[in-house]
N, C-alpha and C. Protein backbone atom coordinates (compact mmCIF):
# COMPACT_ATOMS: atom_id res chain seq x y z
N UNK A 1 244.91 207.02 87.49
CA UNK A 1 243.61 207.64 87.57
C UNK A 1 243.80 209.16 87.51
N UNK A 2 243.10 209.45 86.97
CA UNK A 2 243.38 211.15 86.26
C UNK A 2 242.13 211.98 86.29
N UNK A 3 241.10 211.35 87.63
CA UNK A 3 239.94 212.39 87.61
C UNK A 3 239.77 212.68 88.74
N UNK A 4 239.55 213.71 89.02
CA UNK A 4 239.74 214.02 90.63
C UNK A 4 238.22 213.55 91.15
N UNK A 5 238.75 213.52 92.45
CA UNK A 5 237.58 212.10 93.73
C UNK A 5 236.76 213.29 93.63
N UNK A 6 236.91 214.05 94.31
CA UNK A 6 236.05 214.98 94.71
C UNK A 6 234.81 215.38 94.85
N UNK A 7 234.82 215.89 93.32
CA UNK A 7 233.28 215.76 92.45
C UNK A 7 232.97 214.55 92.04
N UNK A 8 232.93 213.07 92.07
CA UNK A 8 232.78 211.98 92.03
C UNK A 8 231.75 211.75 93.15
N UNK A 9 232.77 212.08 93.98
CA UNK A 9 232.17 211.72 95.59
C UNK A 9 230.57 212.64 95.46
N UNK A 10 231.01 213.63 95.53
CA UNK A 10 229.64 214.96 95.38
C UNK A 10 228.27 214.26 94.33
N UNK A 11 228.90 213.81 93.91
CA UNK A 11 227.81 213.50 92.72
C UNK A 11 227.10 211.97 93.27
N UNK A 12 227.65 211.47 94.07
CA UNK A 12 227.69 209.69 94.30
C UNK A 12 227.17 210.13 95.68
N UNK A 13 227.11 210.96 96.85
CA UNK A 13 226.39 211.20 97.88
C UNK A 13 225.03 212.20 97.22
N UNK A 14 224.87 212.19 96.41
CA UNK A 14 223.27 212.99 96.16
C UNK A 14 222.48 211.71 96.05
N UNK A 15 222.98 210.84 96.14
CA UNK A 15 221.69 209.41 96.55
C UNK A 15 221.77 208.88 98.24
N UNK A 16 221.93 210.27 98.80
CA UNK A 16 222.33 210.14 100.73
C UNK A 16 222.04 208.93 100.91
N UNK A 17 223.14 207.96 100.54
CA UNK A 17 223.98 207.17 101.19
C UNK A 17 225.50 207.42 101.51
N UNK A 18 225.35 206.78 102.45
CA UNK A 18 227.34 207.33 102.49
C UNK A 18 228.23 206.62 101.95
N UNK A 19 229.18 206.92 101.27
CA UNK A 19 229.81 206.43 99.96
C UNK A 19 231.22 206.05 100.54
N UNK A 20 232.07 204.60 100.27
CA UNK A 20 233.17 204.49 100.94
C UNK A 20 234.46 204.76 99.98
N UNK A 21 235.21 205.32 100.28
CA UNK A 21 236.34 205.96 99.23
C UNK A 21 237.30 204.70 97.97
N UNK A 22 236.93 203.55 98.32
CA UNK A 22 236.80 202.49 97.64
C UNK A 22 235.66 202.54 96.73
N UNK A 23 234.86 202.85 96.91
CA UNK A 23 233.67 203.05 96.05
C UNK A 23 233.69 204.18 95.05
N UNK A 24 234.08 205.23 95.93
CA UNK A 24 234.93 206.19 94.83
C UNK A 24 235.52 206.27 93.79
N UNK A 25 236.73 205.62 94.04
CA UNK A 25 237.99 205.22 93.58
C UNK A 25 237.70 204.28 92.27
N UNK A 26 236.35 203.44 92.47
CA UNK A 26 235.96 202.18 91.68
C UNK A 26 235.65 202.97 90.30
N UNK A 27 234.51 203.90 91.33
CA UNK A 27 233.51 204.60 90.24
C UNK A 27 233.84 205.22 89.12
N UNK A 28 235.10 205.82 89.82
CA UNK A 28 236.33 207.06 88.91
C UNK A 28 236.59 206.11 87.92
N UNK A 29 237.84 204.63 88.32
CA UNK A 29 238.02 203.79 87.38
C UNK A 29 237.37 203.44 86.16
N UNK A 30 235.78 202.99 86.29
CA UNK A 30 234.75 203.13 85.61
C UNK A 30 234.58 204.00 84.59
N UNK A 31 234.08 205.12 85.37
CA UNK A 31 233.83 206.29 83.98
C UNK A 31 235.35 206.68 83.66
N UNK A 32 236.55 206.82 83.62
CA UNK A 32 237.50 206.65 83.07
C UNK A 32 237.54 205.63 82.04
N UNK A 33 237.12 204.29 81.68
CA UNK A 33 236.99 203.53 81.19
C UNK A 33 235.78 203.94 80.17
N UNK A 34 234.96 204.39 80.40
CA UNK A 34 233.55 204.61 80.08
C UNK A 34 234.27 205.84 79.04
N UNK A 35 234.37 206.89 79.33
CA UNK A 35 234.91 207.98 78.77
C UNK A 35 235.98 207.36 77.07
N UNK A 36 237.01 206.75 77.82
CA UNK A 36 237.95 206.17 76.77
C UNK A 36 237.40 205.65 75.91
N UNK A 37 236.56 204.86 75.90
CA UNK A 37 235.73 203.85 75.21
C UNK A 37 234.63 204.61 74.50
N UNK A 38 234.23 205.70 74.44
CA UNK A 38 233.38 206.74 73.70
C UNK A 38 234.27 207.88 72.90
N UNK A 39 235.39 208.20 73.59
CA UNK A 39 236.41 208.87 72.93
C UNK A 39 237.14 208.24 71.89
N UNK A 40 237.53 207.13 71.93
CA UNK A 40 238.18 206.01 70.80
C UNK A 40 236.84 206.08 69.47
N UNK A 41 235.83 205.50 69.81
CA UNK A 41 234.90 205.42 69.13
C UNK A 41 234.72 206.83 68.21
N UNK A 42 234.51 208.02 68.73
CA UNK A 42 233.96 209.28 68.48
C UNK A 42 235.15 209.30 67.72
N UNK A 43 236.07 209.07 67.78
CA UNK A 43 237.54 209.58 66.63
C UNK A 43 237.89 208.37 65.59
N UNK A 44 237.32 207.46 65.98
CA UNK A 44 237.20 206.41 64.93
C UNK A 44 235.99 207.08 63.66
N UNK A 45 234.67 207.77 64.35
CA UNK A 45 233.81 208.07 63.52
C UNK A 45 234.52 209.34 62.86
N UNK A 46 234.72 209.75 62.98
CA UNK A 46 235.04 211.16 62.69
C UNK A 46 236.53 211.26 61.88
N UNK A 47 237.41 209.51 61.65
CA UNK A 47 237.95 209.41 60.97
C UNK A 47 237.63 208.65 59.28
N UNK A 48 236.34 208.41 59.99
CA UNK A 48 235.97 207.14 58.84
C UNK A 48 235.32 208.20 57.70
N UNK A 49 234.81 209.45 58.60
CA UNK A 49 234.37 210.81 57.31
C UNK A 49 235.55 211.78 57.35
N UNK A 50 236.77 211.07 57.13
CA UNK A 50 237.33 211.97 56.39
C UNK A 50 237.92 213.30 57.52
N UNK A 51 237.33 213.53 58.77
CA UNK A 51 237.32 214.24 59.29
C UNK A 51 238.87 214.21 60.49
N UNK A 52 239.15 215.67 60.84
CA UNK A 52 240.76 215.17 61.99
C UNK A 52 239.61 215.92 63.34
N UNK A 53 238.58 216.57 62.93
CA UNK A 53 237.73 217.07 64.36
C UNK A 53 236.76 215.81 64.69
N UNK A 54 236.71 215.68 65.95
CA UNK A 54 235.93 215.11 66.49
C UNK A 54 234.48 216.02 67.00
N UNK A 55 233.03 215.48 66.10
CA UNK A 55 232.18 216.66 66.36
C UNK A 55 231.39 216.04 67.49
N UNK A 56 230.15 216.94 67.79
CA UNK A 56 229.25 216.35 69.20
C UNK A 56 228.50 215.14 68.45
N UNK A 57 227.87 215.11 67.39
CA UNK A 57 227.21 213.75 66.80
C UNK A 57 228.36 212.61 66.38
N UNK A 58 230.04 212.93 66.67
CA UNK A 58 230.17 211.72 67.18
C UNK A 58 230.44 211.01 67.83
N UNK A 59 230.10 211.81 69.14
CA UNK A 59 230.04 211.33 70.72
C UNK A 59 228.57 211.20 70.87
N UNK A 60 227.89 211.85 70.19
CA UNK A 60 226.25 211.15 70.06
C UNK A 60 226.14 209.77 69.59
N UNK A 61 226.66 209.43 68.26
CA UNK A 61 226.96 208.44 67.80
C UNK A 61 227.68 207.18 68.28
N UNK A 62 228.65 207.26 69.16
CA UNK A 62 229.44 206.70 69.66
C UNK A 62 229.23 205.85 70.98
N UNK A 63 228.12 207.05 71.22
CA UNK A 63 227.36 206.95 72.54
C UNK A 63 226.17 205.41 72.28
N UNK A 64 225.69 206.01 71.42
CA UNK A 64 224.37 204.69 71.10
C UNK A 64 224.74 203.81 70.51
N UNK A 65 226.32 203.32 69.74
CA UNK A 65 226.95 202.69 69.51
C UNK A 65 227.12 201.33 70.91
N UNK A 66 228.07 201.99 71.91
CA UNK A 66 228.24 201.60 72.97
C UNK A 66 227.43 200.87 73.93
N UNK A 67 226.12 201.52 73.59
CA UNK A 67 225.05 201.16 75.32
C UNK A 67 224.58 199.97 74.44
């Protein structure tokens, strides 16, 4: 896991509940997963035009791909 708790946590107590560091830990897992899985995609698009940059429409793209 390679995202720090921290701001996880910060962001996951603005719905004042109190958040258990397991829950944390989950959440991180998650959007780590979430992230990879839009990043793969976005460089898949951006290889299929020819392209070695990955631009914002194709993490836009990648994005509405996904959901």
């Amino acid at each position: 896991m390679d995202l720090p708790l921290a701001p996880i946590e910060k962001i996951l107590k603005k719905s004042n509940m109190r958040i258990s560091d397991g829950a944390v830990k989950e959440f991180a897992i998650l959007l780590e997963e979430i992230t990879a899985d839009i990043a793969a995609e976005a460089t898949a698009i951006a290889k299929s035009e020819g392209r070695k940059t990955v631009l914002i429409k194709d993490i836009l793209e990648a994005k509405r791909k996904l959901e």
